[in-house]
PDB file of N, CA and C in Angstrom:
ATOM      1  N   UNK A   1      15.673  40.272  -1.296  1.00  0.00           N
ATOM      2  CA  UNK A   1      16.571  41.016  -0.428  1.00  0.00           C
ATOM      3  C   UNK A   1      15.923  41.169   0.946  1.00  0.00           C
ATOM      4  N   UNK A   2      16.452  41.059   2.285  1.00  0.00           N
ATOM      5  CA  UNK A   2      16.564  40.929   3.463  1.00  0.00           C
ATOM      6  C   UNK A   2      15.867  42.720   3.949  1.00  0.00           C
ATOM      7  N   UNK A   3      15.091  42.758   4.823  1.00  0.00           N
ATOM      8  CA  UNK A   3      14.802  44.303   4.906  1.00  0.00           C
ATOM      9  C   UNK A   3      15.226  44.399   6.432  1.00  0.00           C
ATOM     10  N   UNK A   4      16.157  45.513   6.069  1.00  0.00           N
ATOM     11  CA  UNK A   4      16.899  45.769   7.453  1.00  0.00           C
ATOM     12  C   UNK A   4      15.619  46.361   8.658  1.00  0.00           C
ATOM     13  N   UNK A   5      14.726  47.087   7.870  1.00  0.00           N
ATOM     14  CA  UNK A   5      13.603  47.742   9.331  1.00  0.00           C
ATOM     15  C   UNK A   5      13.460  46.582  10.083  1.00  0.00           C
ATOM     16  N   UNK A   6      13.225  45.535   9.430  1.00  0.00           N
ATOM     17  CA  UNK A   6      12.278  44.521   9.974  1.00  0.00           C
ATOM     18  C   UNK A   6      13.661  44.061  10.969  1.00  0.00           C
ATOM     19  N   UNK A   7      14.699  43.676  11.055  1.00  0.00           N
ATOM     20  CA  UNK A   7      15.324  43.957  11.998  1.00  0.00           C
ATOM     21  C   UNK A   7      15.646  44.694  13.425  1.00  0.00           C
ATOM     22  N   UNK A   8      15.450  45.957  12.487  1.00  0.00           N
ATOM     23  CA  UNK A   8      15.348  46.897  13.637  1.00  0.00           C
ATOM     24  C   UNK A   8      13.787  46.732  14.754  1.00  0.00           C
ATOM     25  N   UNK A   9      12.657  46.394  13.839  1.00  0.00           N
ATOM     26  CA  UNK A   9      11.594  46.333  14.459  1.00  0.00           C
ATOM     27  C   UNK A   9      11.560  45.042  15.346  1.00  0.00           C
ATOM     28  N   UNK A  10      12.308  44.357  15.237  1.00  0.00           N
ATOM     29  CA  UNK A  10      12.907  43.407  16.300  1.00  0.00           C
ATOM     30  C   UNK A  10      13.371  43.749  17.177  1.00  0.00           C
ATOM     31  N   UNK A  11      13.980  44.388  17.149  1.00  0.00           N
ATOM     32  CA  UNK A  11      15.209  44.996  18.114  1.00  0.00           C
ATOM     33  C   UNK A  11      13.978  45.617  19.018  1.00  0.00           C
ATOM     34  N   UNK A  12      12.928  46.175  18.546  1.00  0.00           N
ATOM     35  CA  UNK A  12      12.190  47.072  19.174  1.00  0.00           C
ATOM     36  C   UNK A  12      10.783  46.356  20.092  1.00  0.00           C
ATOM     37  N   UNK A  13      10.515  45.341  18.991  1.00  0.00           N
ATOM     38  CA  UNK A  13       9.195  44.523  19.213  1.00  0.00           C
ATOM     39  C   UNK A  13       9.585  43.670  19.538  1.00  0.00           C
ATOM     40  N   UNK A  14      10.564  42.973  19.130  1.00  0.00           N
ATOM     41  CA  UNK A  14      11.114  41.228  19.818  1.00  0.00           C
ATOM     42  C   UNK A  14      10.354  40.871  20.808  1.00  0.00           C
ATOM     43  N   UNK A  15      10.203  41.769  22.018  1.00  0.00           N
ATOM     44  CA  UNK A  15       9.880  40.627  23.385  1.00  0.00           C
ATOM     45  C   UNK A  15       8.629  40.321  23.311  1.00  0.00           C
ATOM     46  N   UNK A  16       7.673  40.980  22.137  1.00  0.00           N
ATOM     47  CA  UNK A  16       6.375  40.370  21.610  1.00  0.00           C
ATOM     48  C   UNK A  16       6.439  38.923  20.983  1.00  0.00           C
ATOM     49  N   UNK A  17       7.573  38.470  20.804  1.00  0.00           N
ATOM     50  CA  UNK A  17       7.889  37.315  20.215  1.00  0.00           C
ATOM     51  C   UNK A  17       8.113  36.195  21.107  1.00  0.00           C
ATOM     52  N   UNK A  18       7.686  34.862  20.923  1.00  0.00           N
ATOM     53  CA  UNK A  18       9.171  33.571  21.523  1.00  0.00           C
ATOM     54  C   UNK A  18      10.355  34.092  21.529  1.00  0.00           C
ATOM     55  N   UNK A  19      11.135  33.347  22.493  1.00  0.00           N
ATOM     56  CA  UNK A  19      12.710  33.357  22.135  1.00  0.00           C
ATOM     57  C   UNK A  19      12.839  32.312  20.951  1.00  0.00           C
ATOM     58  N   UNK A  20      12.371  31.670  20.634  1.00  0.00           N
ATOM     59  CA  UNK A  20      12.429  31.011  19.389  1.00  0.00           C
ATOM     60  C   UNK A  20      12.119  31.740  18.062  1.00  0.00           C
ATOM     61  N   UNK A  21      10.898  31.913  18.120  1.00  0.00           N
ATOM     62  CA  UNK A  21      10.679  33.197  17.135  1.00  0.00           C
ATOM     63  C   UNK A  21      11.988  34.533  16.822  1.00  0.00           C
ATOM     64  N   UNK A  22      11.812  34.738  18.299  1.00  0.00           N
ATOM     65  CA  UNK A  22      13.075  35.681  18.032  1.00  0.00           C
ATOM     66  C   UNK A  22      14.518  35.455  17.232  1.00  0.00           C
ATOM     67  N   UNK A  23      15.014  34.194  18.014  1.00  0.00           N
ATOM     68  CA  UNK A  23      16.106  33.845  17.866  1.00  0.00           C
ATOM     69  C   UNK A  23      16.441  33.558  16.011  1.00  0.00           C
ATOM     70  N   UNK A  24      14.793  32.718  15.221  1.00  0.00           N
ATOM     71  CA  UNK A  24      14.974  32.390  14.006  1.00  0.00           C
ATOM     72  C   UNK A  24      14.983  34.070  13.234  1.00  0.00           C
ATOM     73  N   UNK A  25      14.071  35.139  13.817  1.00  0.00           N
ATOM     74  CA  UNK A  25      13.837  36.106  12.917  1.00  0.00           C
ATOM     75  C   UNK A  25      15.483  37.086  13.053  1.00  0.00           C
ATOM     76  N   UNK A  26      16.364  37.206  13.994  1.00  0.00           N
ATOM     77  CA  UNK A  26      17.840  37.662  14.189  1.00  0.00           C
ATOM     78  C   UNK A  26      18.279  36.781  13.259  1.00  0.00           C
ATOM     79  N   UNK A  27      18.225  35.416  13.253  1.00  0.00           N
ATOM     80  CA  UNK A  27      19.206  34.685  12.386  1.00  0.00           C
ATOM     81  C   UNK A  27      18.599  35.005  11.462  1.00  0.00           C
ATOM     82  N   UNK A  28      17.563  35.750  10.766  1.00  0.00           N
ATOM     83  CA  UNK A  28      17.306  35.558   9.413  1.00  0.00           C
ATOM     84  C   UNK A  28      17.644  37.353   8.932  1.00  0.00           C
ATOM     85  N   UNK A  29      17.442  37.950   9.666  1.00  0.00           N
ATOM     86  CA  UNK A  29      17.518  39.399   9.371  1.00  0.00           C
ATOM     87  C   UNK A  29      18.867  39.828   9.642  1.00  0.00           C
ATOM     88  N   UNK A  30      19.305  39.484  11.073  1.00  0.00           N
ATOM     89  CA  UNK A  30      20.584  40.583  11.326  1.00  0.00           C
ATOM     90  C   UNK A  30      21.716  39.526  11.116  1.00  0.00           C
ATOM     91  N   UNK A  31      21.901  38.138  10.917  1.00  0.00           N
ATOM     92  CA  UNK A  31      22.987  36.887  10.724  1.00  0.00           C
ATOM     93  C   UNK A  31      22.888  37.070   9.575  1.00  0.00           C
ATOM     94  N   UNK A  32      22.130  36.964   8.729  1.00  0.00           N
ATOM     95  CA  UNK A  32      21.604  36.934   7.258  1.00  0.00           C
ATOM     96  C   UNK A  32      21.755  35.388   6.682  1.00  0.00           C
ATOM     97  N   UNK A  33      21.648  34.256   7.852  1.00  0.00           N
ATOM     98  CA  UNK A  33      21.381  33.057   7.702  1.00  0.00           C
ATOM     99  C   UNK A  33      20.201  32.433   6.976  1.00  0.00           C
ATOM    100  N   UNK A  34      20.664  31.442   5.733  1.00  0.00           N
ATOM    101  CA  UNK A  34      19.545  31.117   4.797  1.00  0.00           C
ATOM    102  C   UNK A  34      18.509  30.445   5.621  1.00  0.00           C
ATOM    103  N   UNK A  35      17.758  30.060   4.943  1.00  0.00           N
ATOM    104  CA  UNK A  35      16.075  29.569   5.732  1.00  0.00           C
ATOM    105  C   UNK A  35      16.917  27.811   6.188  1.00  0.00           C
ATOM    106  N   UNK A  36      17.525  27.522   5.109  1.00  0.00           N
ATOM    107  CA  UNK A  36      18.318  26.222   5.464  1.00  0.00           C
ATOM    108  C   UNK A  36      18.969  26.265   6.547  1.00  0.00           C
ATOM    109  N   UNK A  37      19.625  26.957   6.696  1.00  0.00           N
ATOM    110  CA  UNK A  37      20.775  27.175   7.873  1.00  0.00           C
ATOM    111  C   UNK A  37      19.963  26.910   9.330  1.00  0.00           C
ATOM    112  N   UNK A  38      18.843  28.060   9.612  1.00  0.00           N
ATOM    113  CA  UNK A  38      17.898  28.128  10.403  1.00  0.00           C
ATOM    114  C   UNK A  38      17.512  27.023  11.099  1.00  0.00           C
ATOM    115  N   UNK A  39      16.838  26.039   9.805  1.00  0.00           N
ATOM    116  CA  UNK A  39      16.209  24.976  10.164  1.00  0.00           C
ATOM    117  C   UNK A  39      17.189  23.724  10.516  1.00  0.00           C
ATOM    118  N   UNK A  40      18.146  23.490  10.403  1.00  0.00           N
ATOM    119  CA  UNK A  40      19.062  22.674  10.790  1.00  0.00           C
ATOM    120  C   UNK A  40      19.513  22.933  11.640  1.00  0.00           C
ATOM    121  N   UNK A  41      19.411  24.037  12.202  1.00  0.00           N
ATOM    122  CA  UNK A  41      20.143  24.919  13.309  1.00  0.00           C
ATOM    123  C   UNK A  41      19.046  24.507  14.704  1.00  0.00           C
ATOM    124  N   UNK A  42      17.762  24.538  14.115  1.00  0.00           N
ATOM    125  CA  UNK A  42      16.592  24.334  14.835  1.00  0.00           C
ATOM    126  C   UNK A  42      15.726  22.902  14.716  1.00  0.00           C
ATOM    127  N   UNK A  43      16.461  21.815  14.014  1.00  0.00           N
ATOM    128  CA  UNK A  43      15.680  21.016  13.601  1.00  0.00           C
ATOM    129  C   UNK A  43      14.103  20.529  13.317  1.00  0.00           C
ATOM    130  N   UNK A  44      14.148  21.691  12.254  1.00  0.00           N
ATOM    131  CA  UNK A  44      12.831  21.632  11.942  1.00  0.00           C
ATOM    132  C   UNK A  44      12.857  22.086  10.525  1.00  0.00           C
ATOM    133  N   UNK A  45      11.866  21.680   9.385  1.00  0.00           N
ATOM    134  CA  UNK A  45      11.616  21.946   7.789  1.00  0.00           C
ATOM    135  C   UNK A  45      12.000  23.426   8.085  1.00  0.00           C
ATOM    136  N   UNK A  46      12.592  23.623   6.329  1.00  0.00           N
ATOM    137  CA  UNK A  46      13.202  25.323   5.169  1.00  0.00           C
ATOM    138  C   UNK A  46      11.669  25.962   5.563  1.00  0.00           C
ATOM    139  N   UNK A  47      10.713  25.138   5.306  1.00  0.00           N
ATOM    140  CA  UNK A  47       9.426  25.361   5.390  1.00  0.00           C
ATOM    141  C   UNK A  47       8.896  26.130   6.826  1.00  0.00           C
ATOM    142  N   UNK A  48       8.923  25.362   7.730  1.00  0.00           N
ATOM    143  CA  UNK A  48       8.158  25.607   8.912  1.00  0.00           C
ATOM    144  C   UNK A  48       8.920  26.808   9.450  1.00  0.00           C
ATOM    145  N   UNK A  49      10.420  27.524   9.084  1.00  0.00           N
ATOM    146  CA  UNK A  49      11.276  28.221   8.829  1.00  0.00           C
ATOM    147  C   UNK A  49      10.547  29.351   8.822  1.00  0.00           C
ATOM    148  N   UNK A  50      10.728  29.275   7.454  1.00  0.00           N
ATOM    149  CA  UNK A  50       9.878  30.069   6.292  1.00  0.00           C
ATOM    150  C   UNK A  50       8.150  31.030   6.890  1.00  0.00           C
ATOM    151  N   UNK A  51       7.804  29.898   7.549  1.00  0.00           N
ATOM    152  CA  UNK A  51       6.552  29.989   7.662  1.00  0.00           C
ATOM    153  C   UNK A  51       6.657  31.043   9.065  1.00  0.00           C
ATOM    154  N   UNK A  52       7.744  30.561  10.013  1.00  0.00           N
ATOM    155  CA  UNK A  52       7.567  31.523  11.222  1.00  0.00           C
ATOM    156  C   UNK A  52       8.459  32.614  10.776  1.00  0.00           C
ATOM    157  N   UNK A  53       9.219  32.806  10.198  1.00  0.00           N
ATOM    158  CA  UNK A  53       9.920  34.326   9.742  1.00  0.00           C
ATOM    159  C   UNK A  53       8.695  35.183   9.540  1.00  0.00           C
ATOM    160  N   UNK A  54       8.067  34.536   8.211  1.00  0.00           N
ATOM    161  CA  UNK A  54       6.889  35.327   7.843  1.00  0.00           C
ATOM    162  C   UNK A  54       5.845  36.026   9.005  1.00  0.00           C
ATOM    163  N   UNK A  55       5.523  35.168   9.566  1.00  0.00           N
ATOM    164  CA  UNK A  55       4.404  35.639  10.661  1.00  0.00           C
ATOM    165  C   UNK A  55       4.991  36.909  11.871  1.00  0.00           C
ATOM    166  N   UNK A  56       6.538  36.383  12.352  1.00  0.00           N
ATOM    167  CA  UNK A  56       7.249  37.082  12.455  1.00  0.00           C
ATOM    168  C   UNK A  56       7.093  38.430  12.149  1.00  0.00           C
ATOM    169  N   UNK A  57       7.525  38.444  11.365  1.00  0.00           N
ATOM    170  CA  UNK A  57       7.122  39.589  10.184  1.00  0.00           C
ATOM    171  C   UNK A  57       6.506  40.522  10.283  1.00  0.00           C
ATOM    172  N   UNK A  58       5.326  39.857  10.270  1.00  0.00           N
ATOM    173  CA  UNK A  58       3.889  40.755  10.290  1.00  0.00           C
ATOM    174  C   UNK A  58       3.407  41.089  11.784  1.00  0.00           C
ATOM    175  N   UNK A  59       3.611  40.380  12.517  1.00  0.00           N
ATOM    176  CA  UNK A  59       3.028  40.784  13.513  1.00  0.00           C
ATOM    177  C   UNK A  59       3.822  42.086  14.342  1.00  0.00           C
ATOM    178  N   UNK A  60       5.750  42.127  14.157  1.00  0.00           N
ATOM    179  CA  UNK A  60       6.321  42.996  13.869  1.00  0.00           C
ATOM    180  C   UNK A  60       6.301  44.536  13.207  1.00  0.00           C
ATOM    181  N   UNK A  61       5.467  44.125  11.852  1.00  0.00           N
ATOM    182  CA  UNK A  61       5.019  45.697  11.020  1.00  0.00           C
ATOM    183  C   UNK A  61       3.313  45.838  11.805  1.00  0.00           C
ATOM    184  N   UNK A  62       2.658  45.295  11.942  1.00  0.00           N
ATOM    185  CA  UNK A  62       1.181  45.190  12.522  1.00  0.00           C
ATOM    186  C   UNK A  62       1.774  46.289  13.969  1.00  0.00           C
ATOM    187  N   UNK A  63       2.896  45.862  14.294  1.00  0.00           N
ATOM    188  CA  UNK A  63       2.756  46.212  15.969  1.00  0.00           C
ATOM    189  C   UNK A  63       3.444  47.456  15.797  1.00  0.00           C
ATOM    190  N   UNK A  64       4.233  48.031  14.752  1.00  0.00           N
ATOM    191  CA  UNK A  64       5.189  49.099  14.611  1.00  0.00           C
ATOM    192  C   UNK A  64       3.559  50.048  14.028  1.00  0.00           C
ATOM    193  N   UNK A  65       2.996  49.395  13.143  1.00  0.00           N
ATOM    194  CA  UNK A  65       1.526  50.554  12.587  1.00  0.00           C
ATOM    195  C   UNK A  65       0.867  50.529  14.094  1.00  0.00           C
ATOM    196  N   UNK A  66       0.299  50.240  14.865  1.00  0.00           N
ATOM    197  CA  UNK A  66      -0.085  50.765  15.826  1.00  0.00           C
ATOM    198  C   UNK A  66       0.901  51.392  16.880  1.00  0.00           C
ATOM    199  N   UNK A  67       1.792  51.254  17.339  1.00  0.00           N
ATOM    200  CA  UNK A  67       2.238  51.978  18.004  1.00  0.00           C
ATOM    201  C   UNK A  67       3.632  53.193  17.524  1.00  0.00           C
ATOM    202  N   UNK A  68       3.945  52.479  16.425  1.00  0.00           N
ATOM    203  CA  UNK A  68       4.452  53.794  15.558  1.00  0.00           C
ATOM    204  C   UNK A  68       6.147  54.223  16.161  1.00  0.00           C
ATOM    205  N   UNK A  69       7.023  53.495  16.913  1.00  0.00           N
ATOM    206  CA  UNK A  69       8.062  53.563  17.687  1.00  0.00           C
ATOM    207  C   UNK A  69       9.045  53.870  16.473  1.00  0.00           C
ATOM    208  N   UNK A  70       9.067  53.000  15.513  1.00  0.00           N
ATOM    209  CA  UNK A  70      10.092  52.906  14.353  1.00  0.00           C
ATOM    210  C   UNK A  70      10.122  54.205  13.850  1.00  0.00           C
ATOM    211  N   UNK A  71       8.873  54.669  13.647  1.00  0.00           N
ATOM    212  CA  UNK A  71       8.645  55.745  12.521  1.00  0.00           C
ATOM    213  C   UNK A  71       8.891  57.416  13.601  1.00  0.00           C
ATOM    214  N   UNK A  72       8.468  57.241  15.006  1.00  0.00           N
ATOM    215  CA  UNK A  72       9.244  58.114  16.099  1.00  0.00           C
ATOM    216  C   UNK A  72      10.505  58.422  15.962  1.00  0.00           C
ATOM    217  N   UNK A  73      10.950  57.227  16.181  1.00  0.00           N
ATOM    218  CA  UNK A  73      12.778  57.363  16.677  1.00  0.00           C
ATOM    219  C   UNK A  73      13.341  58.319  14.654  1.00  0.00           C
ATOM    220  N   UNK A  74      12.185  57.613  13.623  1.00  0.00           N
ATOM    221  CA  UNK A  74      13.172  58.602  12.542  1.00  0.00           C
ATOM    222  C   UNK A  74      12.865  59.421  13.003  1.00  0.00           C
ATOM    223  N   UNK A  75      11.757  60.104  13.088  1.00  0.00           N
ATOM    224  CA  UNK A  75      11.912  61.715  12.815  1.00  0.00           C
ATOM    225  C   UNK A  75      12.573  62.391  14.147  1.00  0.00           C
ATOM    226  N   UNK A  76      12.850  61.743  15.327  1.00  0.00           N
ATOM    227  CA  UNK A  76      13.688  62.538  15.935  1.00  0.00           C
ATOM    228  C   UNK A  76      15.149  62.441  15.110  1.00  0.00           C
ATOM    229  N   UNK A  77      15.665  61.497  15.021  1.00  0.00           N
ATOM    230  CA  UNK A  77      16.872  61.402  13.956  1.00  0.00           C
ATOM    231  C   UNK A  77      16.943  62.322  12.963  1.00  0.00           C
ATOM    232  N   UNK A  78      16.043  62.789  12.470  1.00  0.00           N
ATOM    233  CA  UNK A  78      16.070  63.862  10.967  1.00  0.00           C
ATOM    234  C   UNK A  78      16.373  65.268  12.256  1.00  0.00           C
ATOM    235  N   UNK A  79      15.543  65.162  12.747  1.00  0.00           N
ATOM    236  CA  UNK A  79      15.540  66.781  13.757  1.00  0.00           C
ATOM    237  C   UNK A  79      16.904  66.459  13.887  1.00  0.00           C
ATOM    238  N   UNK A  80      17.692  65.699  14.913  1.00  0.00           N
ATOM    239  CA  UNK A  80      18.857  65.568  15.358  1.00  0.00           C
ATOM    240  C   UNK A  80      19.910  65.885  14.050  1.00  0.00           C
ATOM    241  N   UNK A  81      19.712  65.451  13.348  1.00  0.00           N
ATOM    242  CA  UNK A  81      20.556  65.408  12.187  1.00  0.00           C
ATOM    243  C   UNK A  81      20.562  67.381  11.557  1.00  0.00           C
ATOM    244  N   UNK A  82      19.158  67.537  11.845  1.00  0.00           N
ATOM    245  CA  UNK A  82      19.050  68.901  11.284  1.00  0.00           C
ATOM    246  C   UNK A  82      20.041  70.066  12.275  1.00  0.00           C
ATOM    247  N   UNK A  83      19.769  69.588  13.775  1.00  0.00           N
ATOM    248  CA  UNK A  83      20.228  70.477  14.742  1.00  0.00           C
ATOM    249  C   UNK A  83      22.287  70.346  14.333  1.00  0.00           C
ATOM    250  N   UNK A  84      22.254  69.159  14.094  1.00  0.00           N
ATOM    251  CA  UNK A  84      23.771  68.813  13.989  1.00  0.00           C
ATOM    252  C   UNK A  84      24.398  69.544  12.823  1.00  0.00           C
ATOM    253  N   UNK A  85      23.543  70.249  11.441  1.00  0.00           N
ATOM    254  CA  UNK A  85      24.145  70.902  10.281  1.00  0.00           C
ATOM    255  C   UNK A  85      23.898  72.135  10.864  1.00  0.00           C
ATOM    256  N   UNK A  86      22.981  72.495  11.571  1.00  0.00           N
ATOM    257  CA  UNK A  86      22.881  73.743  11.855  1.00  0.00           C
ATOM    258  C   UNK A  86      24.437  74.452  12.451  1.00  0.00           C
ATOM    259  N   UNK A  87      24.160  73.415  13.488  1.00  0.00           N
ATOM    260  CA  UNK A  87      25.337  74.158  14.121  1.00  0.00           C
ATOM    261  C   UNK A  87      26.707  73.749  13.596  1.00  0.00           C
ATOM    262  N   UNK A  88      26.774  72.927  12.563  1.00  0.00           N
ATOM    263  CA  UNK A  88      28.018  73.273  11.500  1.00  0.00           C
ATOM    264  C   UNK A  88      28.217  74.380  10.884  1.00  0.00           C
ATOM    265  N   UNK A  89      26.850  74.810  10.431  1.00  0.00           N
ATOM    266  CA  UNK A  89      27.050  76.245   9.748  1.00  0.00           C
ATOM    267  C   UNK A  89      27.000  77.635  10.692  1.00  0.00           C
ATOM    268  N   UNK A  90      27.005  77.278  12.046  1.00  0.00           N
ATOM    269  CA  UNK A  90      26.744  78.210  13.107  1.00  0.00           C
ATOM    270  C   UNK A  90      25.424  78.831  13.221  1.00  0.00           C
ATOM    271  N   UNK A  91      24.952  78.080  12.966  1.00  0.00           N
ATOM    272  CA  UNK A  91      23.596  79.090  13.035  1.00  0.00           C
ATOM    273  C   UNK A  91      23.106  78.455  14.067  1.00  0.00           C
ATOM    274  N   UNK A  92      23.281  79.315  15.857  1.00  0.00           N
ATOM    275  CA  UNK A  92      23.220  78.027  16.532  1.00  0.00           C
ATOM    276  C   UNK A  92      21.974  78.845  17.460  1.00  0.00           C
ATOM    277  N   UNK A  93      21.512  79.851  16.656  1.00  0.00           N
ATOM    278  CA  UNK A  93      20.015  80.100  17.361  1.00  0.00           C
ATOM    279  C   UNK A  93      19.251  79.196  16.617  1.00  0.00           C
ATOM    280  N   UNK A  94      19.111  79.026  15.521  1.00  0.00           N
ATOM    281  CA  UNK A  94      18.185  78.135  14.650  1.00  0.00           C
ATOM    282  C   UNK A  94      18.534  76.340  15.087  1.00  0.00           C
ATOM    283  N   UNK A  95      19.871  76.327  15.530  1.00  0.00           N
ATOM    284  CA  UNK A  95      20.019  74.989  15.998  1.00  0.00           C
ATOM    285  C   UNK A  95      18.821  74.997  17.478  1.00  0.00           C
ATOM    286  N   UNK A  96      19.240  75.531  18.364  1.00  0.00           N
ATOM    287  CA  UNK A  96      19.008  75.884  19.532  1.00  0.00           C
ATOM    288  C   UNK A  96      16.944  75.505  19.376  1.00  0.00           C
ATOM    289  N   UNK A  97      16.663  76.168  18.843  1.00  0.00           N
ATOM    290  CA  UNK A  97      15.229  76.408  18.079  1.00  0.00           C
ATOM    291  C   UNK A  97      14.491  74.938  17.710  1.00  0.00           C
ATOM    292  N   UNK A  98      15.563  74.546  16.704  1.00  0.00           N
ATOM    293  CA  UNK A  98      14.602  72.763  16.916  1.00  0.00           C
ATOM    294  C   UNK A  98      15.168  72.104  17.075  1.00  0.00           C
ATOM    295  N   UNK A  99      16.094  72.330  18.269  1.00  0.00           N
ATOM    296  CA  UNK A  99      16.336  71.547  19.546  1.00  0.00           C
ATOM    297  C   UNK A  99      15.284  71.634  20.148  1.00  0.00           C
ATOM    298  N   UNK A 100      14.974  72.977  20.913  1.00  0.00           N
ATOM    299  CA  UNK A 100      13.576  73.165  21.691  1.00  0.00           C
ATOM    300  C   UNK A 100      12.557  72.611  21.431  1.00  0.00           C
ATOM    301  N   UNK A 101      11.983  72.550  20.476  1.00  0.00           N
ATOM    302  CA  UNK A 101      11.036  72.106  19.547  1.00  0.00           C
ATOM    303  C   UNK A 101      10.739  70.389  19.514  1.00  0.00           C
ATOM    304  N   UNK A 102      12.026  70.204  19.449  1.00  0.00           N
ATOM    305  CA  UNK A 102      12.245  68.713  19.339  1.00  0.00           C
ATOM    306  C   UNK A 102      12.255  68.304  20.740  1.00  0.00           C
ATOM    307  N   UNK A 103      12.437  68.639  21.962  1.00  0.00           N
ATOM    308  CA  UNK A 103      12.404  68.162  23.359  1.00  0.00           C
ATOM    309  C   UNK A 103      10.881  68.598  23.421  1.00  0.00           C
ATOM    310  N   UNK A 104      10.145  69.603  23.292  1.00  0.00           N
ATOM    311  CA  UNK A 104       8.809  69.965  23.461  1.00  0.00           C
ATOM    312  C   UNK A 104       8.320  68.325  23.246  1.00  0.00           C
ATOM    313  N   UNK A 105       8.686  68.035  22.205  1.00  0.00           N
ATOM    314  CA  UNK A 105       7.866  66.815  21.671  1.00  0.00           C
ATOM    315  C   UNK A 105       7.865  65.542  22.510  1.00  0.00           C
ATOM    316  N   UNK A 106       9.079  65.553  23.086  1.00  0.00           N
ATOM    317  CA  UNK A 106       9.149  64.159  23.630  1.00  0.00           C
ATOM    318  C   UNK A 106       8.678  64.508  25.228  1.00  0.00           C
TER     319      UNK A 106
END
């Protein structure tokens, strides 16, 4: 199965990549184009495919563990998400609260 982060960490890291690189790791993550497809697409081996998705890959999660952007943007999302029930239930000093909290941060 296809892992959507690694997508997203494209979206984020890509311009660390080729446009080639790029272009095969979108067609493989967010097109959900087989390794075949790719390589015919690019005339080049399932293999040599295969081989740059992978590296892809890693150098993608390598670059998200040091600089940590992916794992940022959640936890503002959880805060956001928290401020957004709050103030469903009106409790909009406690919304208000880590709102504050949550801009402190950034």
């Amino acid at each position: 199965m296809k892992d959507l982060k690694t997508g997203i960490l494209c979206d984020l890291y890509g311009v660390l990549l080729t446009d080639k690189q790029r272009d095969m790791v979108r067609d493989y993550f967010d097109y959900d184009l087989s390794l075949s497809e790719i390589a015919a697409q690019h005339g080049i081996s399932r293999q040599a495919v295969a081989d740059t998705v992978k590296k892809c890959e890693k150098t993608l999660i390598d670059t998200e563990k040091s600089l940590g952007f992916y794992a940022k943007i959640a936890e503002i999302k959880t805060e956001l998400e928290k401020v957004l029930e709050l103030n469903r239930s009106k409790k909009y000093d406690e919304a208000t609260a880590v709102a504050e909290k949550l801009l402190g941060r950034l």
